[in-house]
PDB file of N, CA and C in Angstrom:
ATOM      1  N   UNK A   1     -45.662 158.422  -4.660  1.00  0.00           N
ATOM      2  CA  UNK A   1     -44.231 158.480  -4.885  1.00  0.00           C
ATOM      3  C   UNK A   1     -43.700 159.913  -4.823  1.00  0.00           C
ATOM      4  N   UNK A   2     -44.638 160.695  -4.572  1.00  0.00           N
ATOM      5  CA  UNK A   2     -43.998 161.869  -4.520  1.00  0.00           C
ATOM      6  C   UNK A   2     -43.596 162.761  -2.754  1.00  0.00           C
ATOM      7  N   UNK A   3     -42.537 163.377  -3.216  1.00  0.00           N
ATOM      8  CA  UNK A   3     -42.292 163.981  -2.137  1.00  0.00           C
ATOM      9  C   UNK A   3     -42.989 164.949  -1.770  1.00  0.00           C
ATOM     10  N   UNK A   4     -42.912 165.364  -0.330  1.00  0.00           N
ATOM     11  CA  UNK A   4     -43.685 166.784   0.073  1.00  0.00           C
ATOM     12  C   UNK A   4     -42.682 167.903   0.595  1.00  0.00           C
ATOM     13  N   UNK A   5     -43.244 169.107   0.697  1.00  0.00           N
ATOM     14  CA  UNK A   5     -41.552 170.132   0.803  1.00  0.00           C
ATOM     15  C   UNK A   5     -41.165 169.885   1.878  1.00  0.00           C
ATOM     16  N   UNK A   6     -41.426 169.291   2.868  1.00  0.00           N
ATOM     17  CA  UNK A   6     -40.776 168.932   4.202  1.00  0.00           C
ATOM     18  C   UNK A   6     -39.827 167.779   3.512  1.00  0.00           C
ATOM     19  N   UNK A   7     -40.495 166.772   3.005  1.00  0.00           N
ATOM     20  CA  UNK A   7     -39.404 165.958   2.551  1.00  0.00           C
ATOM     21  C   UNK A   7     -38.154 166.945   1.543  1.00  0.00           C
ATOM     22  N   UNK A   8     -38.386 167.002   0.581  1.00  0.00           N
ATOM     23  CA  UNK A   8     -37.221 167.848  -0.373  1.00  0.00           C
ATOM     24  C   UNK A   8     -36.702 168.789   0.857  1.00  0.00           C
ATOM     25  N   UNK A   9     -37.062 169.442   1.471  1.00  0.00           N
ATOM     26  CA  UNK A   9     -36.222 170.432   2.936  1.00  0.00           C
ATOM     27  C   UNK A   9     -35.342 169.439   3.419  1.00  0.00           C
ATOM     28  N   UNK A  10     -34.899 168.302   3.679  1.00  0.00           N
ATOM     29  CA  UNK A  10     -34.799 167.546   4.818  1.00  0.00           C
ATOM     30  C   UNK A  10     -34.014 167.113   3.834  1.00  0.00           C
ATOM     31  N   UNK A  11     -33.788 166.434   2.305  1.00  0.00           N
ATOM     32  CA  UNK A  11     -32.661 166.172   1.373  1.00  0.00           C
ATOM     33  C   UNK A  11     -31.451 167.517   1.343  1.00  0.00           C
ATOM     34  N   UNK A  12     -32.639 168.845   1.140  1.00  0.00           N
ATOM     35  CA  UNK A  12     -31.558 169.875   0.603  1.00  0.00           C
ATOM     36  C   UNK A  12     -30.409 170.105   1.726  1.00  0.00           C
ATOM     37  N   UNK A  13     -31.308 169.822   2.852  1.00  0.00           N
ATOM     38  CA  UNK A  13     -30.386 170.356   3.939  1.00  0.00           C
ATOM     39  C   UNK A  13     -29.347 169.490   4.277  1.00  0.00           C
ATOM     40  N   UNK A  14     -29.426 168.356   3.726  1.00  0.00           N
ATOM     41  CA  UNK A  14     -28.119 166.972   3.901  1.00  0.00           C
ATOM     42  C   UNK A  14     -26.798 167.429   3.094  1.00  0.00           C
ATOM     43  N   UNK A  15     -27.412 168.369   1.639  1.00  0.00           N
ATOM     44  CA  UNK A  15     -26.171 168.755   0.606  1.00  0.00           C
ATOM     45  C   UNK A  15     -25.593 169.749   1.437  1.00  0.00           C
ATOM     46  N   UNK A  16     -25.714 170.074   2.879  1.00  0.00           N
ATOM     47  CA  UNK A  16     -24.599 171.320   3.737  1.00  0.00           C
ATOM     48  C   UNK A  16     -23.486 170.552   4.141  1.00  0.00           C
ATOM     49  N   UNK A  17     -22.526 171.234   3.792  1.00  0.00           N
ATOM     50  CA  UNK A  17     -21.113 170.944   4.645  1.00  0.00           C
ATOM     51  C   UNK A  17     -21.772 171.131   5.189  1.00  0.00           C
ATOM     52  N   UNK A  18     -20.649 170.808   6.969  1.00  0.00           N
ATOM     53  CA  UNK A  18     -20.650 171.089   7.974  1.00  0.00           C
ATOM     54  C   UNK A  18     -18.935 171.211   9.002  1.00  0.00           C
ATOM     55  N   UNK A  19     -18.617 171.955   9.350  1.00  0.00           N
ATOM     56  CA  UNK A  19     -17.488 172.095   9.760  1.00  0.00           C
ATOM     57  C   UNK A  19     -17.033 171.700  11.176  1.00  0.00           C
ATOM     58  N   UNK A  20     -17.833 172.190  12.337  1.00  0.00           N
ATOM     59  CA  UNK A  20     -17.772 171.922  13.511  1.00  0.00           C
ATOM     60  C   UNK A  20     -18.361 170.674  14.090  1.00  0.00           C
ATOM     61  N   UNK A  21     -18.077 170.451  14.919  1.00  0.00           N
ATOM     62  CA  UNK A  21     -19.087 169.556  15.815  1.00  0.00           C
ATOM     63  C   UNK A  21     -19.759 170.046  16.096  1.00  0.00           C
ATOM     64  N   UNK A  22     -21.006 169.509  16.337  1.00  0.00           N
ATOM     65  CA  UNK A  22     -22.110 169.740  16.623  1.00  0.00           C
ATOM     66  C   UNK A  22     -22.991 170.873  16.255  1.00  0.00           C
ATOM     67  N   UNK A  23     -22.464 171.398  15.475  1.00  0.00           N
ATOM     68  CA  UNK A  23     -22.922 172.947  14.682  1.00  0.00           C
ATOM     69  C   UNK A  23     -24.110 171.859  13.667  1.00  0.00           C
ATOM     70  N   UNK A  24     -23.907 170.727  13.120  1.00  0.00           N
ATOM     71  CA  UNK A  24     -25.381 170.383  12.519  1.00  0.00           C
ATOM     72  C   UNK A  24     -26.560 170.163  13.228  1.00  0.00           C
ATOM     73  N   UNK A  25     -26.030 169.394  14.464  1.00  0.00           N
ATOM     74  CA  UNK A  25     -27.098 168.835  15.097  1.00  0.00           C
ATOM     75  C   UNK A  25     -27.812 169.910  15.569  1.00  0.00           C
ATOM     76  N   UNK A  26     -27.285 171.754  16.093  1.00  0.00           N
ATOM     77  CA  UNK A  26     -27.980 172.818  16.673  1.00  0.00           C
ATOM     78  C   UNK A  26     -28.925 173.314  15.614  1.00  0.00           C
ATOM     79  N   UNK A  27     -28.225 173.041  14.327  1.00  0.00           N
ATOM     80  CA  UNK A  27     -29.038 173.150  13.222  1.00  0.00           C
ATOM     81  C   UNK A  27     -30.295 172.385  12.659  1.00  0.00           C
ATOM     82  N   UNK A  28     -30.212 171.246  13.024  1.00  0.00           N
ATOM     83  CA  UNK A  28     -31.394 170.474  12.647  1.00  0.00           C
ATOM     84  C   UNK A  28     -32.244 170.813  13.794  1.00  0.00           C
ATOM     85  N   UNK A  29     -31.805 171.005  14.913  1.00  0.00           N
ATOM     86  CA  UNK A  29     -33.524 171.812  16.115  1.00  0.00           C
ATOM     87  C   UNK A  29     -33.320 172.998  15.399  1.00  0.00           C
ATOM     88  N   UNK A  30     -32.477 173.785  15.174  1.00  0.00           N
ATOM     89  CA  UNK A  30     -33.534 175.719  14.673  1.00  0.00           C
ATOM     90  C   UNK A  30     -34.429 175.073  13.198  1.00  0.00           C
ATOM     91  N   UNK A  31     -33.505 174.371  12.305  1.00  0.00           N
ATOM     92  CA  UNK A  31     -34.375 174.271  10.716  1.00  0.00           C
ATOM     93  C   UNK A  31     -35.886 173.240  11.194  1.00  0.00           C
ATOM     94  N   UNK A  32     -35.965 172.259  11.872  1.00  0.00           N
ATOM     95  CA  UNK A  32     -37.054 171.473  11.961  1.00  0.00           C
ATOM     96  C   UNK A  32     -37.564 171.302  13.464  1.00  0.00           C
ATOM     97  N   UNK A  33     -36.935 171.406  14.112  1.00  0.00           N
ATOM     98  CA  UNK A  33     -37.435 171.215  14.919  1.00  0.00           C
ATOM     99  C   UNK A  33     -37.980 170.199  16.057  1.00  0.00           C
ATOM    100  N   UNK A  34     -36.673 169.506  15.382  1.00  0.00           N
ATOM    101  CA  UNK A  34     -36.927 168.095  16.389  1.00  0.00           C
ATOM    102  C   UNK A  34     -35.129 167.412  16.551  1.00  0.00           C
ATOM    103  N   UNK A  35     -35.153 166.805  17.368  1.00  0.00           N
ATOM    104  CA  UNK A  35     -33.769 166.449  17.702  1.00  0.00           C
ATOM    105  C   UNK A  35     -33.113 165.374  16.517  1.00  0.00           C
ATOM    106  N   UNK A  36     -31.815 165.468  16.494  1.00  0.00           N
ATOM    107  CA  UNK A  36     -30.774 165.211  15.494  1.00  0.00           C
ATOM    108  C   UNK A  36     -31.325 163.697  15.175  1.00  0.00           C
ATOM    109  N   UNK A  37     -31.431 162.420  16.259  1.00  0.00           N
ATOM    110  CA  UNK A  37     -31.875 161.162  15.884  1.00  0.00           C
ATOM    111  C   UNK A  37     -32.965 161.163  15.088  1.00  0.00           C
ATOM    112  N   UNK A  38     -34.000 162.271  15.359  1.00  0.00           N
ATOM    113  CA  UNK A  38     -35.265 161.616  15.038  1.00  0.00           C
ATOM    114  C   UNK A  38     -35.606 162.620  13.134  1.00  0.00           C
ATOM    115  N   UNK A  39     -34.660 163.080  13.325  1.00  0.00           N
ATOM    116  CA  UNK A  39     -34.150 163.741  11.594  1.00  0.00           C
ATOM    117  C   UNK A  39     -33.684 162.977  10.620  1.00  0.00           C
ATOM    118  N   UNK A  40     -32.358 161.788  11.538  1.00  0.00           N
ATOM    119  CA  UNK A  40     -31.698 161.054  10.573  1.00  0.00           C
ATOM    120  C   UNK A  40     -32.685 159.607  10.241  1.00  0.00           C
ATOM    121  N   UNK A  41     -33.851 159.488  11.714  1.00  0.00           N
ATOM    122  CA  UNK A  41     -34.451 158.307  11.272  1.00  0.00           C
ATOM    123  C   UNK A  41     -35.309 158.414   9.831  1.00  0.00           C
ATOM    124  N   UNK A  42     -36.310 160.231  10.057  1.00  0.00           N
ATOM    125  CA  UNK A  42     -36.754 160.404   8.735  1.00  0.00           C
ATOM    126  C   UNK A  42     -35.690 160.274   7.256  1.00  0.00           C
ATOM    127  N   UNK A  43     -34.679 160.736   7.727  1.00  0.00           N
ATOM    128  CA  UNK A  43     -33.903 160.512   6.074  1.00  0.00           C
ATOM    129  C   UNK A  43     -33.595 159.223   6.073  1.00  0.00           C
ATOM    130  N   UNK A  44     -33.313 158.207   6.855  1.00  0.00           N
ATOM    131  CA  UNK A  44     -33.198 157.121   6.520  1.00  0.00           C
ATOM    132  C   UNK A  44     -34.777 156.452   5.746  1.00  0.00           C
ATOM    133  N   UNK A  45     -35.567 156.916   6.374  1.00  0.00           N
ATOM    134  CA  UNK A  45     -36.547 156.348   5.334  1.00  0.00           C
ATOM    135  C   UNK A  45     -36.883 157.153   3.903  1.00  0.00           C
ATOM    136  N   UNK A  46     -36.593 158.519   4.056  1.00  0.00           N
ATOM    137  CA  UNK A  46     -36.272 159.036   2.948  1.00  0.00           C
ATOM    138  C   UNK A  46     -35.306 158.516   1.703  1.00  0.00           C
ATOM    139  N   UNK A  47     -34.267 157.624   1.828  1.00  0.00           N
ATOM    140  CA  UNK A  47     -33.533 157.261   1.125  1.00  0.00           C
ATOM    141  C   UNK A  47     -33.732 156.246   0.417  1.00  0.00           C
ATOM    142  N   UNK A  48     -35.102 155.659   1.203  1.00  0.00           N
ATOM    143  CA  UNK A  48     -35.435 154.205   0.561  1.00  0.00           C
ATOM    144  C   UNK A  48     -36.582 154.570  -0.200  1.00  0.00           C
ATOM    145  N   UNK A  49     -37.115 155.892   0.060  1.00  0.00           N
ATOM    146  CA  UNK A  49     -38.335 156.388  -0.934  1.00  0.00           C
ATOM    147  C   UNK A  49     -37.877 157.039  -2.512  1.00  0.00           C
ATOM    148  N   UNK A  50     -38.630 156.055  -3.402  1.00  0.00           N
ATOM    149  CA  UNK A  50     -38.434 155.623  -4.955  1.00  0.00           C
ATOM    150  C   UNK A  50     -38.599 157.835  -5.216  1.00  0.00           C
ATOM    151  N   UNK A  51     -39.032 158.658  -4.729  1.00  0.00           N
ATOM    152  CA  UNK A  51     -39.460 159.964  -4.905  1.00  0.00           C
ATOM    153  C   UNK A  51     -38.062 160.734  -4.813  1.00  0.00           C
ATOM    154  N   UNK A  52     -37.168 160.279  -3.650  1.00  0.00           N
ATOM    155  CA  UNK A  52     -36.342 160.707  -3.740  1.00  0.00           C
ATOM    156  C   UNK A  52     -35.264 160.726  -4.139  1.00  0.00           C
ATOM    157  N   UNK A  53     -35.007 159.487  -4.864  1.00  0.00           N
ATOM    158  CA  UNK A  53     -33.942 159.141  -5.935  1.00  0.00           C
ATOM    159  C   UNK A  53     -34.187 159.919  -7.274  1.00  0.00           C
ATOM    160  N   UNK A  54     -35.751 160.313  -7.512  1.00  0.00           N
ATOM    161  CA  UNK A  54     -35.969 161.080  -8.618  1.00  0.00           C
ATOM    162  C   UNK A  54     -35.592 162.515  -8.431  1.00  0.00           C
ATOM    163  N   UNK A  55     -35.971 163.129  -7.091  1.00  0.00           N
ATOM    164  CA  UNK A  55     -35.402 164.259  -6.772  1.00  0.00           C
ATOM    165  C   UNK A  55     -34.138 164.806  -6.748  1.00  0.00           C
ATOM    166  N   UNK A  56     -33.042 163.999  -6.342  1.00  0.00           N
ATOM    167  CA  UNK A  56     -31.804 163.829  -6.007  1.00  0.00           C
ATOM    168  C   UNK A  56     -30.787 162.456  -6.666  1.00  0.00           C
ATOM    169  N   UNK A  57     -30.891 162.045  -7.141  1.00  0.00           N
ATOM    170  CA  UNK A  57     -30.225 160.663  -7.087  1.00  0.00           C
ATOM    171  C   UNK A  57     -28.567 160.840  -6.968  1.00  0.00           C
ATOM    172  N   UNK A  58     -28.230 161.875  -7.344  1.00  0.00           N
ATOM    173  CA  UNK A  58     -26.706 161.357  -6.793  1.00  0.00           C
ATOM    174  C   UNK A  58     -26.799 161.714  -5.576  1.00  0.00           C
ATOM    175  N   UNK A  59     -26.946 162.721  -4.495  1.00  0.00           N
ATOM    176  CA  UNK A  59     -27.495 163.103  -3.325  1.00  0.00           C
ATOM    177  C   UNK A  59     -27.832 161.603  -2.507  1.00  0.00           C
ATOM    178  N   UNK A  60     -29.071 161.005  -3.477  1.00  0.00           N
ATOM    179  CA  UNK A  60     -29.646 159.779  -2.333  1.00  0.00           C
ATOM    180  C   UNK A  60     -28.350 158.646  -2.871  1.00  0.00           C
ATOM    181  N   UNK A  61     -27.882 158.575  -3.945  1.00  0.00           N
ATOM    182  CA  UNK A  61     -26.729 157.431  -4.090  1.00  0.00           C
ATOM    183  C   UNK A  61     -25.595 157.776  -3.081  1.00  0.00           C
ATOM    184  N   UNK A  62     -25.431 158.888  -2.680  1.00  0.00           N
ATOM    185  CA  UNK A  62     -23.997 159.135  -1.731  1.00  0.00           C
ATOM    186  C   UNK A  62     -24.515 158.716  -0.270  1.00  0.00           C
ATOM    187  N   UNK A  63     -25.156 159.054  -0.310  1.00  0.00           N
ATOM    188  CA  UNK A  63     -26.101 158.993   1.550  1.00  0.00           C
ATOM    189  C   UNK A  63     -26.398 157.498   1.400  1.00  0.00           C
ATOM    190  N   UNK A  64     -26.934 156.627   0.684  1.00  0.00           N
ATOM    191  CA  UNK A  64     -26.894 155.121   0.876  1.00  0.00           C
ATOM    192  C   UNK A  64     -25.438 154.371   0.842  1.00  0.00           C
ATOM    193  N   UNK A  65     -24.460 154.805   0.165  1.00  0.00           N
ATOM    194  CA  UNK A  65     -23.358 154.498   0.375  1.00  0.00           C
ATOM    195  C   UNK A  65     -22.825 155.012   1.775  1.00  0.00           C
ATOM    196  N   UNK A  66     -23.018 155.877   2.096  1.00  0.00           N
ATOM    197  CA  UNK A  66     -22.488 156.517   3.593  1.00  0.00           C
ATOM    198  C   UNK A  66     -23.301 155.526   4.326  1.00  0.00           C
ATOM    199  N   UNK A  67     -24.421 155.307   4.400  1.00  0.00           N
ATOM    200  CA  UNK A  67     -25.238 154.213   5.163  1.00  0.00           C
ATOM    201  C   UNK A  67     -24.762 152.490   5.463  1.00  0.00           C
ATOM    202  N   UNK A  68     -24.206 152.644   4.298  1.00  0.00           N
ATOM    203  CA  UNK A  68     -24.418 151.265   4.211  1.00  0.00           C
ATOM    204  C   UNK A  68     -22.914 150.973   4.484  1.00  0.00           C
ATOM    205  N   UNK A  69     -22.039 151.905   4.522  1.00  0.00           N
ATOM    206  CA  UNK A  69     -20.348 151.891   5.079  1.00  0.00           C
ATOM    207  C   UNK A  69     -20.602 151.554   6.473  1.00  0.00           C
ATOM    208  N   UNK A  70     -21.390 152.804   7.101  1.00  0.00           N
ATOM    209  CA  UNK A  70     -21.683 152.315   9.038  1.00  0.00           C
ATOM    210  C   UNK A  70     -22.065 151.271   8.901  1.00  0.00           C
ATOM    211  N   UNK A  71     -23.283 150.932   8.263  1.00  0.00           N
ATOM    212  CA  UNK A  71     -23.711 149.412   8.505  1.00  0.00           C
ATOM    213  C   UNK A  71     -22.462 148.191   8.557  1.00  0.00           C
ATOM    214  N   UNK A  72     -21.990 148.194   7.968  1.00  0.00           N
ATOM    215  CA  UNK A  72     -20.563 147.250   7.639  1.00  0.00           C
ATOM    216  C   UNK A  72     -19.493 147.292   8.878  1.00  0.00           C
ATOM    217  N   UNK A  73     -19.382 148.745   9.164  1.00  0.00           N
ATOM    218  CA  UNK A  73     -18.745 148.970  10.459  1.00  0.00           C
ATOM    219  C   UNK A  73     -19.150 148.654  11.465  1.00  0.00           C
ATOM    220  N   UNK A  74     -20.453 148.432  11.622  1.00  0.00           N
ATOM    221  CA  UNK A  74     -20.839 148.449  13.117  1.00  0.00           C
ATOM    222  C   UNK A  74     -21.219 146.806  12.955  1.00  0.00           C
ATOM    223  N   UNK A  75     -21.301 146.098  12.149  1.00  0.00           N
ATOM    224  CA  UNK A  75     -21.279 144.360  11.893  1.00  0.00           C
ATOM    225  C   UNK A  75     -20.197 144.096  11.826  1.00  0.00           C
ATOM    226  N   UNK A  76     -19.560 143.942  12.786  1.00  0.00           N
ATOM    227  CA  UNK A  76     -18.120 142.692  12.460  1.00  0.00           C
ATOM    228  C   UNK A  76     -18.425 141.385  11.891  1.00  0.00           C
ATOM    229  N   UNK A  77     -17.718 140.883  10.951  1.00  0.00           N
ATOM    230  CA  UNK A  77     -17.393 139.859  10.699  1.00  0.00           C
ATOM    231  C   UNK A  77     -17.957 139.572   8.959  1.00  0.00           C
ATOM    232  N   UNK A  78     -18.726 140.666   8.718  1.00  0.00           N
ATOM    233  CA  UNK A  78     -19.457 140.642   7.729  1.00  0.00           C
ATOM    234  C   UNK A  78     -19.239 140.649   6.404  1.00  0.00           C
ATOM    235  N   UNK A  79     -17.971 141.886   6.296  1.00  0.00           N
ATOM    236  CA  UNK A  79     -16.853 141.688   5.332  1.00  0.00           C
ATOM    237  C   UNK A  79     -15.730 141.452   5.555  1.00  0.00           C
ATOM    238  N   UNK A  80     -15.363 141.138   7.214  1.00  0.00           N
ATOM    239  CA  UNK A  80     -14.119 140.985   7.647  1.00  0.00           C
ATOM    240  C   UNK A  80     -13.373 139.578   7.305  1.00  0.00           C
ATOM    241  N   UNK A  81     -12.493 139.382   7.402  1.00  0.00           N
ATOM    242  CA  UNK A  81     -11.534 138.508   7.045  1.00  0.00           C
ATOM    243  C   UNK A  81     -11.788 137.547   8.174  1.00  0.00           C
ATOM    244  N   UNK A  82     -12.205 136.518   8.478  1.00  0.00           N
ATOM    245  CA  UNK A  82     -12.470 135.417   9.164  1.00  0.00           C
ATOM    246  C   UNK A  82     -11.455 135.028  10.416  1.00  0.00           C
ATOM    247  N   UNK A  83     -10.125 135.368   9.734  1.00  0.00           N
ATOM    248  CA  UNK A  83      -9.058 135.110  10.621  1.00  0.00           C
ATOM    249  C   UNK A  83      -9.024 135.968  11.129  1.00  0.00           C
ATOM    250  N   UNK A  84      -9.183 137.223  11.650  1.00  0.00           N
ATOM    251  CA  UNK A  84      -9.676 138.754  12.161  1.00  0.00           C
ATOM    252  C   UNK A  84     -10.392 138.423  12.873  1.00  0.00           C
ATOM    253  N   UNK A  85     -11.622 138.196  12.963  1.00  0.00           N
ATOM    254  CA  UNK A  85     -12.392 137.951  13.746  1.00  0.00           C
ATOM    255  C   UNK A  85     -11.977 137.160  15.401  1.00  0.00           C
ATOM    256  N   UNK A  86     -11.626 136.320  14.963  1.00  0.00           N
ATOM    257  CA  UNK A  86     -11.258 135.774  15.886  1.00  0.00           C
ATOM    258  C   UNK A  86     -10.298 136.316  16.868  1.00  0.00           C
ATOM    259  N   UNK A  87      -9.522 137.053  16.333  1.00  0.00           N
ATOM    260  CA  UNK A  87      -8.823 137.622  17.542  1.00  0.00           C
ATOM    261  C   UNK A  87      -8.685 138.148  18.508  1.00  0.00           C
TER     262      UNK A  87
END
């Protein structure tokens, strides 16, 4: 259950604003070293690891709510109003 400093690196660096476009994603290749998808796939499993709610928990409570908003968005019909749908 515990994290390793690559993991805790990879939370701390989520608590950055970010202002520009694309100024994170240039940032996640200089800090790690691998492209922007394959960063957010690790924090997505990061978020579901019981280690990092101990590390962070309001941190991992905001980022599962941000998660789980796209999720909703990108499923129509899921919380949508029925008569919506259809249109």
């Amino acid at each position: 259950m515990h994290l390793t400093d690559d993991d805790k690196a990879v939370l701390d660096f989520e608590r950055l604003q970010w202002h520009h476009p694309g100024a994170k994603e240039g940032a996640i290749y200089e800090r790690f070293g691998c492209l922007a998808v394959l960063h957010y796939q690790r924090l997505n499993a990061l978020l579901d690891h019981p280690g990092s709610t101990a590390y962070d928990a309001q941190l991992v409570r905001r980022l599962q709510r941000l998660r789980a908003a796209r999720v909703r968005h990108r499923t129509p019909g899921r919380d949508a109003d029925p008569a919506e749908a259809v249109r």
